[in-house]
Protein backbone atom coordinates (compact mmCIF):
# COMPACT_ATOMS: atom_id res chain seq x y z
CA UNK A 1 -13.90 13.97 0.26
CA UNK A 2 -11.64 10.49 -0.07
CA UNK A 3 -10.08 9.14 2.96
CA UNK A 4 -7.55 6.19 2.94
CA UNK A 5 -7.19 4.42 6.40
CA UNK A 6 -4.13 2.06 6.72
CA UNK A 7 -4.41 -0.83 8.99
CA UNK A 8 -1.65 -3.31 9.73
CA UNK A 9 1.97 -1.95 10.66
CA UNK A 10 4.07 -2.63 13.56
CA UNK A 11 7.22 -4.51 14.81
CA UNK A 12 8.22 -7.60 13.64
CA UNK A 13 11.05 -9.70 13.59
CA UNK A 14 13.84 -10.33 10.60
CA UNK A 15 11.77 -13.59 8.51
CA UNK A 16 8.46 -12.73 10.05
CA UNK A 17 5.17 -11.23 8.29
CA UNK A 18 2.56 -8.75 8.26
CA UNK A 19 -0.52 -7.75 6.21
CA UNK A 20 -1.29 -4.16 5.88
CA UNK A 21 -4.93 -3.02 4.57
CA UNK A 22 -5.81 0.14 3.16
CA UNK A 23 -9.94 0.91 2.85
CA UNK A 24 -10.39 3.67 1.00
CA UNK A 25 -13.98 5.59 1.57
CA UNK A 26 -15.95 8.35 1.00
CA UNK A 27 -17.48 9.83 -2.93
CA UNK A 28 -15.66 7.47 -4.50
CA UNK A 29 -17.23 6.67 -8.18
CA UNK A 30 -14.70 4.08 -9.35
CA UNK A 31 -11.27 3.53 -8.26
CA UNK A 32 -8.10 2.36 -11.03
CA UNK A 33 -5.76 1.17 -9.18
CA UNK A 34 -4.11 1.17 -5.79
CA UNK A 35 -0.18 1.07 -4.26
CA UNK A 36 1.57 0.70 -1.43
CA UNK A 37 4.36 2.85 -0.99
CA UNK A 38 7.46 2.57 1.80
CA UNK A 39 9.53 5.75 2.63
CA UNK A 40 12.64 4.21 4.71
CA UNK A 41 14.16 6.65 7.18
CA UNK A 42 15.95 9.59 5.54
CA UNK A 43 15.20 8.35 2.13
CA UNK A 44 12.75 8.74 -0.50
CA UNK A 45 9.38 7.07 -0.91
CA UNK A 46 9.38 4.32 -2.94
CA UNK A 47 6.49 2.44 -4.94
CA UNK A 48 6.38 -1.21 -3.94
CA UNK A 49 3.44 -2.48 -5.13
CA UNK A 50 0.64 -1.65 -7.68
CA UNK A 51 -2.36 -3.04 -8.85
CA UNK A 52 -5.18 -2.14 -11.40
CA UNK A 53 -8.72 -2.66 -11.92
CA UNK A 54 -7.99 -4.94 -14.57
CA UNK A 55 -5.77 -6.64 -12.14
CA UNK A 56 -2.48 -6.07 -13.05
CA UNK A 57 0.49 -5.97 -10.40
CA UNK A 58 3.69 -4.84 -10.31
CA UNK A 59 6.91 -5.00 -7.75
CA UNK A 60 9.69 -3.24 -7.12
CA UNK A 61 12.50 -5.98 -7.67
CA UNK A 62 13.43 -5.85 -3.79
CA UNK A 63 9.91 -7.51 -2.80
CA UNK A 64 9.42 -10.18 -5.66
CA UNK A 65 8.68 -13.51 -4.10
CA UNK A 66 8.14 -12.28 -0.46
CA UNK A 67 5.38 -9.27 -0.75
CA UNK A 68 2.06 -9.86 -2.21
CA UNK A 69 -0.52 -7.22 -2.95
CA UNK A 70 -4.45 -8.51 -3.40
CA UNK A 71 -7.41 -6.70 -3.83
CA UNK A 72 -10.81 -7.12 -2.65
CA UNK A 73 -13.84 -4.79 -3.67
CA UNK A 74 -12.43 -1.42 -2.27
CA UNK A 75 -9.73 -2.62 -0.18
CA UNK A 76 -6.06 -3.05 -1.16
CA UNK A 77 -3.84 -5.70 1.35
CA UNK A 78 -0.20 -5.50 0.93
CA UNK A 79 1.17 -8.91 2.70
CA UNK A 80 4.90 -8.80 3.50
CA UNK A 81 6.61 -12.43 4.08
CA UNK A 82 10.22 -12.83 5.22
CA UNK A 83 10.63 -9.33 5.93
CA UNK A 84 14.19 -8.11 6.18
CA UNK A 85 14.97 -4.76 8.71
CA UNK A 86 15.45 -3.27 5.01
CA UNK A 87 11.97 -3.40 4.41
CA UNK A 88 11.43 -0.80 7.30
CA UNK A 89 10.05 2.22 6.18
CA UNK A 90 6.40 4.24 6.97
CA UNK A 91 4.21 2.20 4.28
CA UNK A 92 1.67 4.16 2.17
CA UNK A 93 -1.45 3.87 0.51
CA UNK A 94 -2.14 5.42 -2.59
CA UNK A 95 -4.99 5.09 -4.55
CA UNK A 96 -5.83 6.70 -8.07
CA UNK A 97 -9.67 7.61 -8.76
CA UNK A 98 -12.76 9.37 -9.43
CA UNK A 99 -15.07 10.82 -7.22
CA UNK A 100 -18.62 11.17 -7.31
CA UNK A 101 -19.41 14.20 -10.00
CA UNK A 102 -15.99 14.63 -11.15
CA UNK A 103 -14.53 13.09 -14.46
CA UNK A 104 -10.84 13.32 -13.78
CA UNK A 105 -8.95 10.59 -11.87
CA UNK A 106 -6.67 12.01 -8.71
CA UNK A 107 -4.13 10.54 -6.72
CA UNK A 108 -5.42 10.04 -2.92
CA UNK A 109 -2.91 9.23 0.54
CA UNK A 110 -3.14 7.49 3.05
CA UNK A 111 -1.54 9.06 6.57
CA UNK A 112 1.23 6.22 6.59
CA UNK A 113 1.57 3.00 8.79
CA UNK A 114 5.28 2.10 10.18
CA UNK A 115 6.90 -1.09 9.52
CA UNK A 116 9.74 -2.21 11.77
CA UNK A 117 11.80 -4.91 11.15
CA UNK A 118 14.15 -5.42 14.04
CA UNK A 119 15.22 -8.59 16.78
């Protein structure tokens, strides 16, 4: 069984910053890439951020130049700079692997972190 723990959210203030973490554990046998997903209140969940083993990232256009998403070993960071109340939202992780003993990739969740952007 995979479990993804998020780490990171919480209240802020329009221009401030936070870093969330995502750690993802359990039979994992290699992992292809991870994303960080927002769902804003009553819309739909959006991909922000992804990055592959071979280290390639992508952005939604809305966080270019403020959001950056790193990897190190098994654990994804997604940090946010001059946040905006638009960027609140419940912020997911979402990683794409194998597990031990299985040779399919699947598409694991975190349990969701919330960001709030507000004065």
């Amino acid at each position: 069984q995979v479990q993804l723990v998020e780490s990171g959210g919480g209240l802020v203030q329009p221009g401030g910053s936070l870093r969330l973490s995502c750690a993802p554990s359990g039979s994992i046998f290699r992992i292809d890439a991870m994303s960080w997903y927002r769902q804003p209140p009553g819309k739909q969940r959006e991909l922000v951020a992804s990055i592959t083993s071979t280290g390639i990232i992508n952005y939604v256009d809305s966080v270019k130049g403020r959001f950056t998403i790193s990897r190190d070993k098994n654990t994804v960071y997604l940090q946010m700079n001059s946040l905006t109340p638009e960027d609140t939202a419940v912020y997911y992780c979402s990683a794409r692997l194998i597990t031990i003993g299985s040779s399919r990739p699947n598409n694991y969740w975190g349990q969701g972190t919330q960001v709030t952007v507000s004065s």
